[in-house]
Protein backbone atom coordinates (compact mmCIF):
# COMPACT_ATOMS: atom_id res chain seq x y z
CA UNK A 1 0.00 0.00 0.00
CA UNK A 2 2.94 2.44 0.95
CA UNK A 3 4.65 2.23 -2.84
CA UNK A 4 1.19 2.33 -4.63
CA UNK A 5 0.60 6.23 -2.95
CA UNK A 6 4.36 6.65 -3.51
CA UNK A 7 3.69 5.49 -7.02
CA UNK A 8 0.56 6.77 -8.20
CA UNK A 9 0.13 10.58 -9.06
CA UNK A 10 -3.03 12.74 -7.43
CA UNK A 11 -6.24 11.82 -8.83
CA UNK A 12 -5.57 8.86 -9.61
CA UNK A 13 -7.19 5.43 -8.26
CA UNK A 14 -5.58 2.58 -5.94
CA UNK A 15 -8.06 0.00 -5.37
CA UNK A 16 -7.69 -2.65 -2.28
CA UNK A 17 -9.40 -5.63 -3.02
CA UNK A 18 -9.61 -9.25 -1.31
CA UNK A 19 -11.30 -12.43 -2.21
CA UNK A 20 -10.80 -16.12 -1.76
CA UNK A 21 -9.56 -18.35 -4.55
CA UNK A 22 -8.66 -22.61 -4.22
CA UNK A 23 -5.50 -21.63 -2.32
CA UNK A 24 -6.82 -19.25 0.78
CA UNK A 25 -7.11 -15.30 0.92
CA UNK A 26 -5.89 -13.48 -2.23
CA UNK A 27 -5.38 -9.40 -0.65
CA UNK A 28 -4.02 -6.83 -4.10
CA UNK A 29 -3.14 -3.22 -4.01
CA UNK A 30 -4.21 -1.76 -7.65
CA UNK A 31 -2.52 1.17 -8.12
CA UNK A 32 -2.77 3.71 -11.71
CA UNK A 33 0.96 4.66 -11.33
CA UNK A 34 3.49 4.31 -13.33
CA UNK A 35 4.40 0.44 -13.70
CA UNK A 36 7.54 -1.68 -12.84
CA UNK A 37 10.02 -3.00 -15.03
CA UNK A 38 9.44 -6.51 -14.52
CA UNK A 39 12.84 -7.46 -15.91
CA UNK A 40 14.24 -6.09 -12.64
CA UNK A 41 14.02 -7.83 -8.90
CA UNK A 42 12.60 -5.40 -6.56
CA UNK A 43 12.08 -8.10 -4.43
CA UNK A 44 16.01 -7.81 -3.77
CA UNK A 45 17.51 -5.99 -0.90
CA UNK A 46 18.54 -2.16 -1.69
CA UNK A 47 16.85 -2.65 -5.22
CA UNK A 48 15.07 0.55 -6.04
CA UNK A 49 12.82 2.15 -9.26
CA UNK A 50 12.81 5.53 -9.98
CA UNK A 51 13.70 8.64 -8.28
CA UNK A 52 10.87 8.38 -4.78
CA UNK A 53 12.91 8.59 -1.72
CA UNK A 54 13.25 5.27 0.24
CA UNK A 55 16.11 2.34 0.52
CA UNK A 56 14.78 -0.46 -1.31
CA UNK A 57 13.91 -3.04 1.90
CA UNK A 58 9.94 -2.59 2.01
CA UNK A 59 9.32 -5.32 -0.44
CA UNK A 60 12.04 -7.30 0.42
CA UNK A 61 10.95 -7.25 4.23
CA UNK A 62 7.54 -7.89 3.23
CA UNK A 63 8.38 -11.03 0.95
CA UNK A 64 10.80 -12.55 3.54
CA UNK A 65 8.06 -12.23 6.14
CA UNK A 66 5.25 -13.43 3.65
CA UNK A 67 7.61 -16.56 3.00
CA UNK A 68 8.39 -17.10 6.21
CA UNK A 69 4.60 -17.85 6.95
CA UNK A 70 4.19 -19.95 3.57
CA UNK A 71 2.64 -17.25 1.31
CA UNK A 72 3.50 -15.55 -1.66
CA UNK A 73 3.98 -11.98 -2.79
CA UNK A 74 4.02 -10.64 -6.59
CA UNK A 75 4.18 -7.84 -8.38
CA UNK A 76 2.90 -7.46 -12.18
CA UNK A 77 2.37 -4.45 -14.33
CA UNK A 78 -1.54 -4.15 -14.85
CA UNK A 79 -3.38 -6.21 -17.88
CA UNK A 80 -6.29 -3.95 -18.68
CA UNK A 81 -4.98 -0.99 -20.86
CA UNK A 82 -4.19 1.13 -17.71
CA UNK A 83 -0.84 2.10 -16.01
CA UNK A 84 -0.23 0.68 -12.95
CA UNK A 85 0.90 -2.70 -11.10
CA UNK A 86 -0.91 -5.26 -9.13
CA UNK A 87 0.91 -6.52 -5.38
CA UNK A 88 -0.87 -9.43 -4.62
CA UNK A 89 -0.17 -11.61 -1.36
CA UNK A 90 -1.63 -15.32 -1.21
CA UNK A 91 -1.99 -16.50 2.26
CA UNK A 92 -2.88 -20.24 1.93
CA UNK A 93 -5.75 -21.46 3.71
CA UNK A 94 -2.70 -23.54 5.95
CA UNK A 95 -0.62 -21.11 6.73
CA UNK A 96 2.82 -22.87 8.12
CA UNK A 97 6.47 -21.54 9.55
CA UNK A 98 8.76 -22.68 7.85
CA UNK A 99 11.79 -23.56 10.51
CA UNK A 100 15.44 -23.06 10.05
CA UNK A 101 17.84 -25.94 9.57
């Protein structure tokens, strides 16, 4: 939710939306900013896009913490003629922790 208002210029829409699906509880952020390059991993630590302040460790906190219960975490560039990107998090219907070894 943070990057989508960092993201998306005034008067313009981010849309929260949840639902369930076969796997558990899908939650997605819709923004109408400007996209990601999706040849680029901004899932990796200090990895940034474009010139909004920040360090680059939101998303990689958030997809070490969703993996660390068993869910996922994406981020695509919108499908439907408008400028923007989808997060989506999957939390499975059995969540688990995974343990260190």
């Amino acid at each position: 939710m943070q990057n989508a208002l960092k993201f998306t210029p005034e008067r313009k829409t981010i849309a929260f939306k949840s639902y369930l699906n076969g796997v558990g509880i899908v939650i997605e952020v819709i923004d109408e900013g400007c996209g990601i390059d999706e040849s680029v991993d901004l899932f990796a630590p200090f990895k940034r896009q474009g010139n909004k302040s920040g360090v680059g460790l939101g998303l990689f906190l958030a997809k070490s913490a969703a993996e660390a219960i068993g869910a996922t975490i994406t981020l695509t560039n919108r499908e439907d003629g408008i400028d923007g990107t989808i997060a989506r998090l999957v939390l499975p219907s059995k969540l688990c922790c995974v343990l260190p070894q």
